[in-house]
Structure formats: C-alpha cells, structure tokens
Protein backbone atom coordinates (compact mmCIF):
# COMPACT_ATOMS: atom_id res chain seq x y z
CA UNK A 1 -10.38 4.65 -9.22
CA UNK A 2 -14.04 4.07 -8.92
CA UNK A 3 -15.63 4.90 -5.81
CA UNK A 4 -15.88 1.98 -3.36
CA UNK A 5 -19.03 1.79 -1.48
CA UNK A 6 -20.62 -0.25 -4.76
CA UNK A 7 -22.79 2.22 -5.62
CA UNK A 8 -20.88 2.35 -9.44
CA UNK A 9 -20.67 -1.13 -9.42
CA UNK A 10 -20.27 -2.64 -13.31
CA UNK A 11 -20.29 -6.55 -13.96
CA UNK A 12 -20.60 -8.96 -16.41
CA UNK A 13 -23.59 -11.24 -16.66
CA UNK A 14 -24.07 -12.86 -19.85
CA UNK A 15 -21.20 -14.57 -23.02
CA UNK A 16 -18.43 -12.15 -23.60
CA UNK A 17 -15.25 -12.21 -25.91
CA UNK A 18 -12.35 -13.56 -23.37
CA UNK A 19 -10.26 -14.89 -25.12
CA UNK A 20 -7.71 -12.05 -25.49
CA UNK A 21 -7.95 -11.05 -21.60
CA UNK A 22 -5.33 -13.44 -19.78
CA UNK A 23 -4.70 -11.36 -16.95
CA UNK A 24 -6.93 -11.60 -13.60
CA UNK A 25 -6.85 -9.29 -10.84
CA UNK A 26 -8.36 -10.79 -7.66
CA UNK A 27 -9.40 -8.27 -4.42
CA UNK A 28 -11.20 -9.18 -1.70
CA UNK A 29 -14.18 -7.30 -0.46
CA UNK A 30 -13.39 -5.26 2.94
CA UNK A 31 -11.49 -7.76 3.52
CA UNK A 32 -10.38 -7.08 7.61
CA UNK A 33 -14.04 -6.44 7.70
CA UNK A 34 -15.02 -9.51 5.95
CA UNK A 35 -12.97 -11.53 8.24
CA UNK A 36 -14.36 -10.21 11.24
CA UNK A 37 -17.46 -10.73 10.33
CA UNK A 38 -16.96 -14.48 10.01
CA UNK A 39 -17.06 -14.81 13.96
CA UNK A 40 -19.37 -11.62 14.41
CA UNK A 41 -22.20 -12.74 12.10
CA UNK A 42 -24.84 -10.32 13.87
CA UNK A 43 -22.80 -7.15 12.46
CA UNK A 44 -23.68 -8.04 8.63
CA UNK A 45 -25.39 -5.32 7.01
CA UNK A 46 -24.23 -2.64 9.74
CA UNK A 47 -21.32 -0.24 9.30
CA UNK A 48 -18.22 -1.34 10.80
CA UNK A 49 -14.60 -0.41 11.20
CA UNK A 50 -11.76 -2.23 11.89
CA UNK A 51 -8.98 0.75 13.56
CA UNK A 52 -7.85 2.21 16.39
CA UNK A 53 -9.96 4.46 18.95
CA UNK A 54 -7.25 5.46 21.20
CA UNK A 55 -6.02 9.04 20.30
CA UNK A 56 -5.21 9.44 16.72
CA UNK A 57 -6.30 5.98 15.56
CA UNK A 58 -7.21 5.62 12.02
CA UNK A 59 -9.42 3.32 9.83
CA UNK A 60 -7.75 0.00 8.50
CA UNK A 61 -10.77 -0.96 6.96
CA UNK A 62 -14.29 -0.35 6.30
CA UNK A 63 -17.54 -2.62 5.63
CA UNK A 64 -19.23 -1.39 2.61
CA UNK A 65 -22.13 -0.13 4.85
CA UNK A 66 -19.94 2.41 6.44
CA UNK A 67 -18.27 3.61 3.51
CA UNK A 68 -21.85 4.79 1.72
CA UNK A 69 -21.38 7.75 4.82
CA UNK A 70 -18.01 9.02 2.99
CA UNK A 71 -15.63 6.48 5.30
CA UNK A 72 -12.37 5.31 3.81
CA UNK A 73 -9.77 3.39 5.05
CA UNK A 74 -7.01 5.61 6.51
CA UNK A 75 -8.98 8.07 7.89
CA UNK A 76 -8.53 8.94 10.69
CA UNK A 77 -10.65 7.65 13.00
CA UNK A 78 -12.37 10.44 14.57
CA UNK A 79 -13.73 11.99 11.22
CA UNK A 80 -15.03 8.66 10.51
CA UNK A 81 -17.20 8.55 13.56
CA UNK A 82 -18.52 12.02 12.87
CA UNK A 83 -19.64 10.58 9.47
CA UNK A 84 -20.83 7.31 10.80
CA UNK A 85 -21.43 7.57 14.58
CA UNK A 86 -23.07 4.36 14.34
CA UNK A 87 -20.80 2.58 13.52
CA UNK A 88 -19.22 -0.41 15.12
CA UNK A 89 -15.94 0.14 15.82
CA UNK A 90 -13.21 -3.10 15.88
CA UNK A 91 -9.33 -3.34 16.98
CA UNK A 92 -8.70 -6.06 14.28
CA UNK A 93 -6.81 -9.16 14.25
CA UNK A 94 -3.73 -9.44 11.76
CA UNK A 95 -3.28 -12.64 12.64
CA UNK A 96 -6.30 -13.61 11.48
CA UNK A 97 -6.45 -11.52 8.46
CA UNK A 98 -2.69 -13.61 7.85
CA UNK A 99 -4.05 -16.73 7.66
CA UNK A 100 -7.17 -16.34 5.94
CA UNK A 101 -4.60 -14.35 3.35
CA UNK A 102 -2.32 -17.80 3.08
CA UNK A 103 -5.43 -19.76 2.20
CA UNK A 104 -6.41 -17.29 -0.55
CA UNK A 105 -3.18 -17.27 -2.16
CA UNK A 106 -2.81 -21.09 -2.05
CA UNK A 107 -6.28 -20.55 -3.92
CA UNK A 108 -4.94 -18.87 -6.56
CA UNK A 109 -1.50 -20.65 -6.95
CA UNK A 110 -3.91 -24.10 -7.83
CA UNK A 111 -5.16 -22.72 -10.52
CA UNK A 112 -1.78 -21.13 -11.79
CA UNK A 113 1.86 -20.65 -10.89
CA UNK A 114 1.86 -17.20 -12.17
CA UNK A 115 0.67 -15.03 -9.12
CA UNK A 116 1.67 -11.57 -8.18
CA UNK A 117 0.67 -10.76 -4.59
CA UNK A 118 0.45 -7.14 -4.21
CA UNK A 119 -0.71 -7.20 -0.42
CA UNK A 120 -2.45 -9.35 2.07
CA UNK A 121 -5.83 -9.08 0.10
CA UNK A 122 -5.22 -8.73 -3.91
CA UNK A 123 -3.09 -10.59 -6.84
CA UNK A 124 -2.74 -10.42 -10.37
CA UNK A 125 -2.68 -13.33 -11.86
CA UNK A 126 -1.87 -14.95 -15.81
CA UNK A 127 -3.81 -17.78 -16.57
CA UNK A 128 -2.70 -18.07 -20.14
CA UNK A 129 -1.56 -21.44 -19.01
CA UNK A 130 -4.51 -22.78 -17.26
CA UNK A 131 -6.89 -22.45 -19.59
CA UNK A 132 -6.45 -26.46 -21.07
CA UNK A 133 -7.27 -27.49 -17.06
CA UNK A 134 -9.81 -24.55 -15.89
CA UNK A 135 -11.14 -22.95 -19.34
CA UNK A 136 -11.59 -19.43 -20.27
CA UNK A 137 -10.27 -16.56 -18.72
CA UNK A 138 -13.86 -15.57 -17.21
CA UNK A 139 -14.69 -19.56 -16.19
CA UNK A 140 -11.45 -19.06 -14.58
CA UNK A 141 -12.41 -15.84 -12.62
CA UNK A 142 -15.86 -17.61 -11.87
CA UNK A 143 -14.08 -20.77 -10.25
CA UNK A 144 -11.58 -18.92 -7.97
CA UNK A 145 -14.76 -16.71 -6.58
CA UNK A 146 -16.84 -19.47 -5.80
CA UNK A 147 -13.56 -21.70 -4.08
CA UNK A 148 -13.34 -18.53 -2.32
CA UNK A 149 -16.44 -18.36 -1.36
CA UNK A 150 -16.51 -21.84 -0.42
CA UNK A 151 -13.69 -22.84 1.14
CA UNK A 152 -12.99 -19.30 3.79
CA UNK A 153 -16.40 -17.75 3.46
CA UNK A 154 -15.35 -14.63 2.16
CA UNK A 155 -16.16 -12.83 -1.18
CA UNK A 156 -13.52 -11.29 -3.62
CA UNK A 157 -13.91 -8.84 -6.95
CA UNK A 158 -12.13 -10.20 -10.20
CA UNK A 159 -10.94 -7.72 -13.30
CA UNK A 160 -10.34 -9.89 -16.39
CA UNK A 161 -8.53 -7.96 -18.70
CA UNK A 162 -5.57 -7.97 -21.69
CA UNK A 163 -3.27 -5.70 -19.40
CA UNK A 164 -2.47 -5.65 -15.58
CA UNK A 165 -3.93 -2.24 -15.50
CA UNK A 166 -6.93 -2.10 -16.82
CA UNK A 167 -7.65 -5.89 -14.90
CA UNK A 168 -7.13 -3.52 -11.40
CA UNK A 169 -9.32 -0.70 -12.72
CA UNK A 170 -11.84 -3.76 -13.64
CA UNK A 171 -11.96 -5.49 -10.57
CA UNK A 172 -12.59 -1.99 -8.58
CA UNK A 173 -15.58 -1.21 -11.04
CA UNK A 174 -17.19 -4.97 -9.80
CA UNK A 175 -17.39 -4.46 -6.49
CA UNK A 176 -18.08 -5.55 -4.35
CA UNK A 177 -18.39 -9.79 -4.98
CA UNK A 178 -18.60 -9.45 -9.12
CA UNK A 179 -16.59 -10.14 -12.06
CA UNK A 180 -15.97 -7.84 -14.66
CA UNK A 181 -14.45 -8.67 -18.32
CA UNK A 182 -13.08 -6.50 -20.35
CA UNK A 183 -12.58 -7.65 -23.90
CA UNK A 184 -9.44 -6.70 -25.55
CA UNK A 185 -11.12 -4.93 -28.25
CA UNK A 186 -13.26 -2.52 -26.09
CA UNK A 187 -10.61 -1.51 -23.72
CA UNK A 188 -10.16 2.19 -24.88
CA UNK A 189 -14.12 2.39 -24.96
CA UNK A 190 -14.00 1.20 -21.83
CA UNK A 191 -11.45 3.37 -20.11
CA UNK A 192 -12.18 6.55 -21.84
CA UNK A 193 -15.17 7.51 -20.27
CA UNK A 194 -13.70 7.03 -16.76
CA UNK A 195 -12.61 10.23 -14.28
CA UNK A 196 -9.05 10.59 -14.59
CA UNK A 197 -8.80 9.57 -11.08
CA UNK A 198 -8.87 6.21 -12.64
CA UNK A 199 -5.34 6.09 -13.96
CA UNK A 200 -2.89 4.67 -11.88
CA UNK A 201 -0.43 6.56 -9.94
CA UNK A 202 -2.52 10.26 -10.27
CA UNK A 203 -2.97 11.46 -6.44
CA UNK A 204 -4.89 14.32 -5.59
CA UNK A 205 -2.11 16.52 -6.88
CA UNK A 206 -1.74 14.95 -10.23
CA UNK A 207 -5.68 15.07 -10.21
CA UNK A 208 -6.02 18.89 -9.77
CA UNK A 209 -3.43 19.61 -12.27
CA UNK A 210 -5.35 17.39 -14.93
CA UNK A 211 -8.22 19.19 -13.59
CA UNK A 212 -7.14 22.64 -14.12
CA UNK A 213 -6.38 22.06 -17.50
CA UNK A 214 -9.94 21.19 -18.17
CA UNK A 215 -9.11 17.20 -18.44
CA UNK A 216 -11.92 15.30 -16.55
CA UNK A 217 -11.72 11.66 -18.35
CA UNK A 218 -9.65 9.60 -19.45
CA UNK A 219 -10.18 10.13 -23.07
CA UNK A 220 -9.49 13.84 -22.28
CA UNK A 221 -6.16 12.81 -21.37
CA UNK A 222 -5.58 10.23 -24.37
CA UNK A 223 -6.97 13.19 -26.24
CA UNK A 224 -4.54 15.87 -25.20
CA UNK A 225 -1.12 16.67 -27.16
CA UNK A 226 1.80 15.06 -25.71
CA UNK A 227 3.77 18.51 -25.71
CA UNK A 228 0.90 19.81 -23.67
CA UNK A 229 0.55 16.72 -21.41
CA UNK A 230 4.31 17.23 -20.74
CA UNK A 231 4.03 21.12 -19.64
CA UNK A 232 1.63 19.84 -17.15
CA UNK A 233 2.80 17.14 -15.71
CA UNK A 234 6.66 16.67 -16.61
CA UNK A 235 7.95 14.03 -19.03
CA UNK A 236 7.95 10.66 -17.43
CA UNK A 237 4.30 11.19 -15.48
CA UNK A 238 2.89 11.68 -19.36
CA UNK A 239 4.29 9.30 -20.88
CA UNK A 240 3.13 7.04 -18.35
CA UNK A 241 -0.24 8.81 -18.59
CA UNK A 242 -0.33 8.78 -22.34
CA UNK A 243 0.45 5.21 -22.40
CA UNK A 244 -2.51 3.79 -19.98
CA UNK A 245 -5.41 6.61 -21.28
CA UNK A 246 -4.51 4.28 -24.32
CA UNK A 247 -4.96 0.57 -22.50
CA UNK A 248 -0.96 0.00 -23.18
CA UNK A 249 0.75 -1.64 -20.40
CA UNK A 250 3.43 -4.23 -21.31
CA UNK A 251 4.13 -5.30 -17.48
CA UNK A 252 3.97 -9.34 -17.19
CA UNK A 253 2.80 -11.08 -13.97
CA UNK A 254 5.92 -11.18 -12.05
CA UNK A 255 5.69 -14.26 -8.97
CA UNK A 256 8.13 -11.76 -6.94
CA UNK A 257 8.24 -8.66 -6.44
CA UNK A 258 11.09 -6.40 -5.42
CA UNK A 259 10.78 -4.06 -2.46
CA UNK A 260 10.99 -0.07 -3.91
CA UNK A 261 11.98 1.12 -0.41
CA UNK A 262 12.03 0.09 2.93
CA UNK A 263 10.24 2.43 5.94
CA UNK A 264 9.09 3.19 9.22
CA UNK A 265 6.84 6.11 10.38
CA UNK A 266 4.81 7.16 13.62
CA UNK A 267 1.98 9.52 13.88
CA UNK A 268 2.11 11.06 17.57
CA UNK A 269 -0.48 10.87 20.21
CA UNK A 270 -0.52 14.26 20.96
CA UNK A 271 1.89 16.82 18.70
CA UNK A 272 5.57 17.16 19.82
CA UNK A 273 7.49 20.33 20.17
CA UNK A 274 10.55 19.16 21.92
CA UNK A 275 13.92 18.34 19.26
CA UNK A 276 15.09 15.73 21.23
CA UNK A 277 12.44 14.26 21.87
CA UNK A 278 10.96 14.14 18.15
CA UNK A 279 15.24 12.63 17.35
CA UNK A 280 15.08 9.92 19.96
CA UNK A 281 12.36 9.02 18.02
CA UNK A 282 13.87 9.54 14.46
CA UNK A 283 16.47 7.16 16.11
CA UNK A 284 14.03 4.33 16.77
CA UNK A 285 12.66 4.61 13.36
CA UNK A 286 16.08 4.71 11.62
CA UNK A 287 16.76 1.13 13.52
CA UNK A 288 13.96 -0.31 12.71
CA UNK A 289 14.24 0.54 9.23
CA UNK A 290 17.96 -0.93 9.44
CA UNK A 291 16.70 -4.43 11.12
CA UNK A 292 14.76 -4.55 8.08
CA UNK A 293 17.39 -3.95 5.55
CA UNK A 294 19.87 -6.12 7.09
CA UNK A 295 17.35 -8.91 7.26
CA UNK A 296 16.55 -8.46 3.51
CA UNK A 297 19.72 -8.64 2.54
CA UNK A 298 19.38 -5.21 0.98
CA UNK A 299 21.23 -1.86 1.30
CA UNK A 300 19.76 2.01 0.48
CA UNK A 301 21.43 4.34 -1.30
CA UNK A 302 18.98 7.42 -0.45
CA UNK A 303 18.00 8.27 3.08
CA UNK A 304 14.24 10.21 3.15
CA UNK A 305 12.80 11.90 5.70
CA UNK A 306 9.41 12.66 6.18
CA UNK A 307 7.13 15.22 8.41
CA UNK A 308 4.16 16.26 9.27
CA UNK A 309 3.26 19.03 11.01
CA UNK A 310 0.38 20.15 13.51
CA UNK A 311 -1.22 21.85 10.38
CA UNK A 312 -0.86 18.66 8.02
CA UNK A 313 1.76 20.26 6.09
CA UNK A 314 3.58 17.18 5.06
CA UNK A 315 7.60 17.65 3.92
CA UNK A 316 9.90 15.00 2.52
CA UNK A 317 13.68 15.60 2.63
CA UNK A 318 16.00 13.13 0.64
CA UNK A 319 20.03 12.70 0.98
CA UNK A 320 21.69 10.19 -1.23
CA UNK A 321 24.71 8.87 -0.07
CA UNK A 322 27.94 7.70 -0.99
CA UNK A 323 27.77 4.34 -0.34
CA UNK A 324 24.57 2.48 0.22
CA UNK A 325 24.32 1.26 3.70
CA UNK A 326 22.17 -0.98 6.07
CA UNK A 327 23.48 0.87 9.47
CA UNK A 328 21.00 2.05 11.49
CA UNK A 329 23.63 4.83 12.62
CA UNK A 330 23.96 6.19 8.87
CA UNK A 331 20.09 6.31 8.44
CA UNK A 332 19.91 8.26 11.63
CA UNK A 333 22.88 10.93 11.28
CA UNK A 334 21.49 11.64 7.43
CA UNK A 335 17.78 11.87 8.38
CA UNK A 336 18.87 13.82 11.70
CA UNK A 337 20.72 16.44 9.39
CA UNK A 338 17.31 16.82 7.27
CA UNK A 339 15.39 17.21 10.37
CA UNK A 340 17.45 20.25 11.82
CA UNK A 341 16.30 22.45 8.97
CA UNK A 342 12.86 21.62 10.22
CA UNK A 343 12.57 21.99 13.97
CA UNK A 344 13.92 23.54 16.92
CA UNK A 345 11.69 27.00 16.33
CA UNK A 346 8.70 25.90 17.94
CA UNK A 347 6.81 23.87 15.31
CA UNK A 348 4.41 20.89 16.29
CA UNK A 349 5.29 17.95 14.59
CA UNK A 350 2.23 15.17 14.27
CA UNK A 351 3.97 12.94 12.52
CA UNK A 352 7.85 11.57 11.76
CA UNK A 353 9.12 8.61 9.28
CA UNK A 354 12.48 7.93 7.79
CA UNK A 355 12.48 5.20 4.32
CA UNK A 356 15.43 3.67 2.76
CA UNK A 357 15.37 3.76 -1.25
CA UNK A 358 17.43 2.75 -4.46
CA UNK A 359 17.74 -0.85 -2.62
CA UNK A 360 20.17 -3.32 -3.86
CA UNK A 361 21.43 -6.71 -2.69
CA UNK A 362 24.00 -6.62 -0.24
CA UNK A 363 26.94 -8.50 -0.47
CA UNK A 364 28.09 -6.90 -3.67
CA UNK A 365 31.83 -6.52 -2.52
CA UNK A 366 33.64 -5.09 -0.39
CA UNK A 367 34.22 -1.65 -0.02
CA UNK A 368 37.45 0.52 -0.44
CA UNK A 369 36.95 1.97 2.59
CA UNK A 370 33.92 1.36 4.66
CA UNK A 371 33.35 4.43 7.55
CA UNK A 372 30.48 2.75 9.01
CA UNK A 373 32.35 -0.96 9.84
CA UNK A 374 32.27 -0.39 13.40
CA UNK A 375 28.64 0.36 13.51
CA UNK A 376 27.42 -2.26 11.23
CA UNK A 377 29.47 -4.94 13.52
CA UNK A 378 27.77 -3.41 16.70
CA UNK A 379 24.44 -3.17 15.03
CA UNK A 380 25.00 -7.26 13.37
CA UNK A 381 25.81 -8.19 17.18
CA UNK A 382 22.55 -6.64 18.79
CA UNK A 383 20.72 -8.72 15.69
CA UNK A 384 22.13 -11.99 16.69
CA UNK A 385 21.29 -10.87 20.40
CA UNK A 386 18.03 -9.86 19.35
CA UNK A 387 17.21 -13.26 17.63
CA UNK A 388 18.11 -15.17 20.35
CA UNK A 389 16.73 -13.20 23.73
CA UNK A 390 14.37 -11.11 22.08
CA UNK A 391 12.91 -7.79 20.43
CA UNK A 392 14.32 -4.94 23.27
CA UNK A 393 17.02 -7.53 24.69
CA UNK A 394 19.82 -4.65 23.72
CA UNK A 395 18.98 -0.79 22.19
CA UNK A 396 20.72 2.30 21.84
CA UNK A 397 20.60 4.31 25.74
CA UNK A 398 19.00 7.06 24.21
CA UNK A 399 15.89 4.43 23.87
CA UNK A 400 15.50 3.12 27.04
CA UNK A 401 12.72 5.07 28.82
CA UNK A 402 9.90 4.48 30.85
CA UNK A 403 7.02 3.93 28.63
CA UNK A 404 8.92 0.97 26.28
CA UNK A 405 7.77 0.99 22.67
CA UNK A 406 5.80 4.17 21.33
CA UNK A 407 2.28 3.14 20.15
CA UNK A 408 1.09 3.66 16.68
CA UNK A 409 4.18 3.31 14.65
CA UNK A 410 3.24 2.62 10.91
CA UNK A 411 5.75 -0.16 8.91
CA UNK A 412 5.99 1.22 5.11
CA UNK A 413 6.90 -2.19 3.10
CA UNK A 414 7.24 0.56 0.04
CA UNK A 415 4.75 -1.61 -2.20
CA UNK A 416 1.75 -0.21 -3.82
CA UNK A 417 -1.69 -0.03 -1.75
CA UNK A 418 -4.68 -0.66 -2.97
CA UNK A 419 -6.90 2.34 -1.65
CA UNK A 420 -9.48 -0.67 -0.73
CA UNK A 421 -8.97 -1.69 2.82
CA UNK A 422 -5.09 -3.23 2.14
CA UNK A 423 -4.08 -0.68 4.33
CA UNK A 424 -2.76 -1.79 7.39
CA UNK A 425 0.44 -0.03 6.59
CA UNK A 426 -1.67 3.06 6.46
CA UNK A 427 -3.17 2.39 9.45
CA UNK A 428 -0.61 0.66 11.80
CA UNK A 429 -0.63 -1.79 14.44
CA UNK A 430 0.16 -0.35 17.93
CA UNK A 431 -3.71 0.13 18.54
C-alpha cells in the first residue's frame, strides 16, 4: 500500500461527510516498537528494531525512524543494519506485545461487539451500531485513539471507510497516529490515483505484470477492459482486481475468523546440503503442524511444501489427498515425496516449511476405511503425554539429538499480514 515511514501520510482535520463510512480499521503504529519504547523512553526519536541478530535473524518490527533508511519488517536483519547501522537493535518481548494486544482489543470490543482481529496489532471494526452511544463514525475513530492513547500509551492509525478495503488502505495512508475518512461518495476519487501496489492481494509479481502492461494506478486498472485484465492476470485475480479499483467490497465484519491453512517453516542458520538432515527436519515441522491441527479441531486436505534455496529461489509443491488428515505421519510421507524431486544433487537449501490447507472441522464421521488409525492413536497419546509432562516429554527417535529444538522456526497461522510490523510470523521467535 502506501509507503510506511509517514512520509505520504494523508489525514483528516476538519467536518467531513461520515455518515455512509461504518467500517473502522484500527493499526497500531510500530507497534513491537511502540511497546518497547514504553520502558525504554530514551530510544524515542532513534531508529530501532525489534529482531534477531544471531545468524539469519530478521526484522519483526521497525520504529518509524528506521524505516525512513529503506528498513521493513522482515528483512533480514543484516541488510537492515547496512541501511541503518545506527540503529538500535532489540530481541522483543511477545509477551508483552500479548498483553498490551488484550487491552487494545478489549478497547475496541467497548465501543462495539463487531470486531475482526486480523493480528496482534489491527481490527476492523462496524460501528453501525454504536453510533446512538459514541456518535459518528469519525467521533468514533477519534475516541478509540485517544482511550488508546490514554489508557496503554501507545498510538494507533484509523481508516474510516464504506468498505473493509478501502478502511485498510485508509488507515495505512494516516500514519502514523492519524485518522483518515473516506466519504462514501469520493471513494473511487480517492483510490484511483493510488499505485497499484495499493490493491489488496497484488505482490511483487502481480505488480510487475500490471506494470508491464503499462498500468501504474489504480484507475489504470479500473480503466482497463476486463478481457484484457483477464489475459494478464487470469480470471479470478481480475475480477477481484476489477471489483476493488472500483471501491466494491461486500465483505461484513466477521467477530471470527477461520484459519485458511495451518503451517510451520524454518529458515537455517547456515544452508543445508545433507537429505536427511533437511527430512529430520521436514519431520519436526510436519508434527508441529499436526499438534496444531489436532488442537483446532481441524483436518487438511492438501499437504504444501515449501523451499528455499541458497540462491532465494523459492518452490512450493502441493499434494492433495484422499482423505483429509491431522497425522503428523501423513503430512510428513506427502511433503517428504515433494521434497525428493528437490534434493539429494547437491543443492543448498536456506529454508524448509510444510502448511496444511482446505481445513475443515474434524469429527465429520467416520471413515470407510481410515489407513492412518494407528498413527493418529500414537500421535493422540504423545498429545495427552505432552499436556501433562510437557513440550519434548515423547518425539519421534529420528528427533532426539543433541542440540534440542532448532532455533528460528517461523509458525504460519495462514491469516493475512499486515506488511506494518504484524509480522512476527515473518520473523519468528527462536531469537
């Protein structure tokens, strides 16, 4: 979307037409930063990081002074010092970062019911509701900023807008601490003029395709012949594209969300070369991921693999199965079968993750015949085990080495980021 070190920064100041725009979307400013900086007051106004140092550590977040040198949150570390060498450089504290998180949701759910976390540090909310209690849309957005404010100490950007989308794309263009309205009636005027890096879900990739077709705004894309869009881009991406270069997004605040996919993934230390090595680790991953599912109460139909190699070449490999399963073993022997096309000719591997996908409740009924039973009783077992001794109370053999748990091992909750500083997914905990 906009570029986040403030320097495009667009707020509103003075009356404007709400009264069409029910739909908030609340970020926080650098928020790990932000938090930090409540018990490190001398490092306001410097550039700071919260990340790992150690090897191939990456950037979780960065103050807004940083980011002005080209830092963004998951990059990796070591480019970010180049660009900022002084910077101040913090491990972080999720913990923290959690409970300052609880108190800014519990924020937002006094004002209205209708909340729709999308990470630790941002929500959509509709306050079509509230408006007899709190007043206007805006005198809405004005009141949660300054209880913010108030109450933790931190600062967050509001988008007030008529659709989910455009409220996100508003609340980017205010920061950092600002409000921004957008009236219903100016929405295409105000989307139109923006890069076409502004509409959600285009990635580099979708970017330089746009690009190459000569379409640098929105407006150029609302502009272009759907036929044409659709040679580009494929069907569903522009109709999806078509739809938001025109404001149109139907999508209600939902107060839960459903998980898209469930993953794990690990960026080495130091390249690997060795197969079994780089499956032993595949193996830990594809547990993980099953914990996960079975504590969900969810089963995945697709297995995906994904790799990255010394070079950055990243490949994804997906198997869908026959049954959807939770079994760690399954997720393992399907992902292991995508990675022997891979490896095993010398390649350096940087980086390994497996993901569940096509989720759906478990519990659904009982299978014909079920191949994996004996596994899924085993794996059930080492759960209850688990929960009552401990994490690493019972593992596959294969597992137990010196060395215990790899560092740097990145949890994938397969829920949009915000490309902010929400990124502790991106960035991972083992620091």
């Amino acid at each position: 979307m906009s570029k986040q070190d403030g320097s495009s920064r667009q707020v509103t100041t003075g009356p404007v037409d709400d009264s069409a725009t029910p739909i908030l979307h609340v970020d926080m400013d650098a928020f790990f930063v932000s938090v930090e900086l409540l018990s490190r007051p001398d490092l306001r106004g410097k550039p700071v990081l919260v990340g790992g140092t150690a090897g191939r550590g990456v950037v979780a977040a960065a103050s807004y002074e940083a980011r002005r040198f080209g830092v963004n949150s998951a990059m990796p570390m070591s480019i970010a010092l180049q660009r900022c060498p002084n910077a101040v450089v913090l491990r972080g504290d999720y913990a923290s970062y959690s409970k300052y998180s609880k108190r800014v949701m519990e924020i937002f759910g006094e004002i209205t019911p209708l909340v729709e976390p999308l990470s630790i540090d941002e929500a959509f909310l509709d306050v079509s509701g509230a408006r007899r209690l709190h007043g206007s849309p805006a005198e809405i957005a004005w009141t949660i900023r300054e209880r913010v404010r108030a109450e933790t100490g931190l600062t967050c950007s509001i988008g007030v807008a008529a659709t989910k989308y455009v409220a996100k794309v508003a609340s980017s263009r205010a920061k950092p601490d600002g409000m921004l309205v957008v009236p219903a009636a100016d929405t295409v005027a105000f989307l139109h003029p923006l890069p076409v890096s502004a509409l959600w879900g285009v990635g580099r990739v979708t970017e330089e395709s746009l690009l190459r077709l000569g379409l640098r705004t929105v407006g150029d894309v609302a502009a272009m012949p759907h036929d044409a869009l659709e040679r580009a881009v494929g069907p569903a991406l522009a109709a999806r594209l078509g739809r938001l270069a025109n404001g149109i997004d139907p999508r209600d605040v939902h107060t839960t969300r459903a998980e898209k996919s469930i993953g794990h993934e690990n960026t080495f230390h130091h390249d690997l070369t060795d197969p079994d090595e780089i499956r032993r680790e595949l193996l830990r991953l594809s547990n993980n991921v099953a914990v996960r599912l079975r504590k969900a109460g969810l089963l995945g139909r697709t297995v995906t693999l994904k790799l990255r190699y010394g070079d950055f070449r990243t490949i994804t490999r997906s198997r869908t199965l026959a049954e959807p399963t939770d079994v760690a073993r399954r997720i393992y022997d399907e992902a292991s079968d995508a990675l022997a096309e891979l490896v095993g000719h010398g390649e350096r591997v940087r980086l390994i993750g497996v993901r569940a996908e096509h989720l759906r409740p478990s519990g659904g009924g009982a299978m014909l015949w079920d191949p994996d039973e004996g596994w899924r009783d085993a794996e059930r077992t080492i759960d209850e085990v688990t929960a009552k001794f401990g994490k690493g109370a019972v593992r596959p053999a294969t597992l137990v080495q010196p060395g215990g748990e790899r560092r740097g091992e990145r949890p994938r909750p397969g829920t949009d980021l915000d490309d902010d500083d929400a990124a502790a997914a991106a960035a991972g905990w083992g620091w």
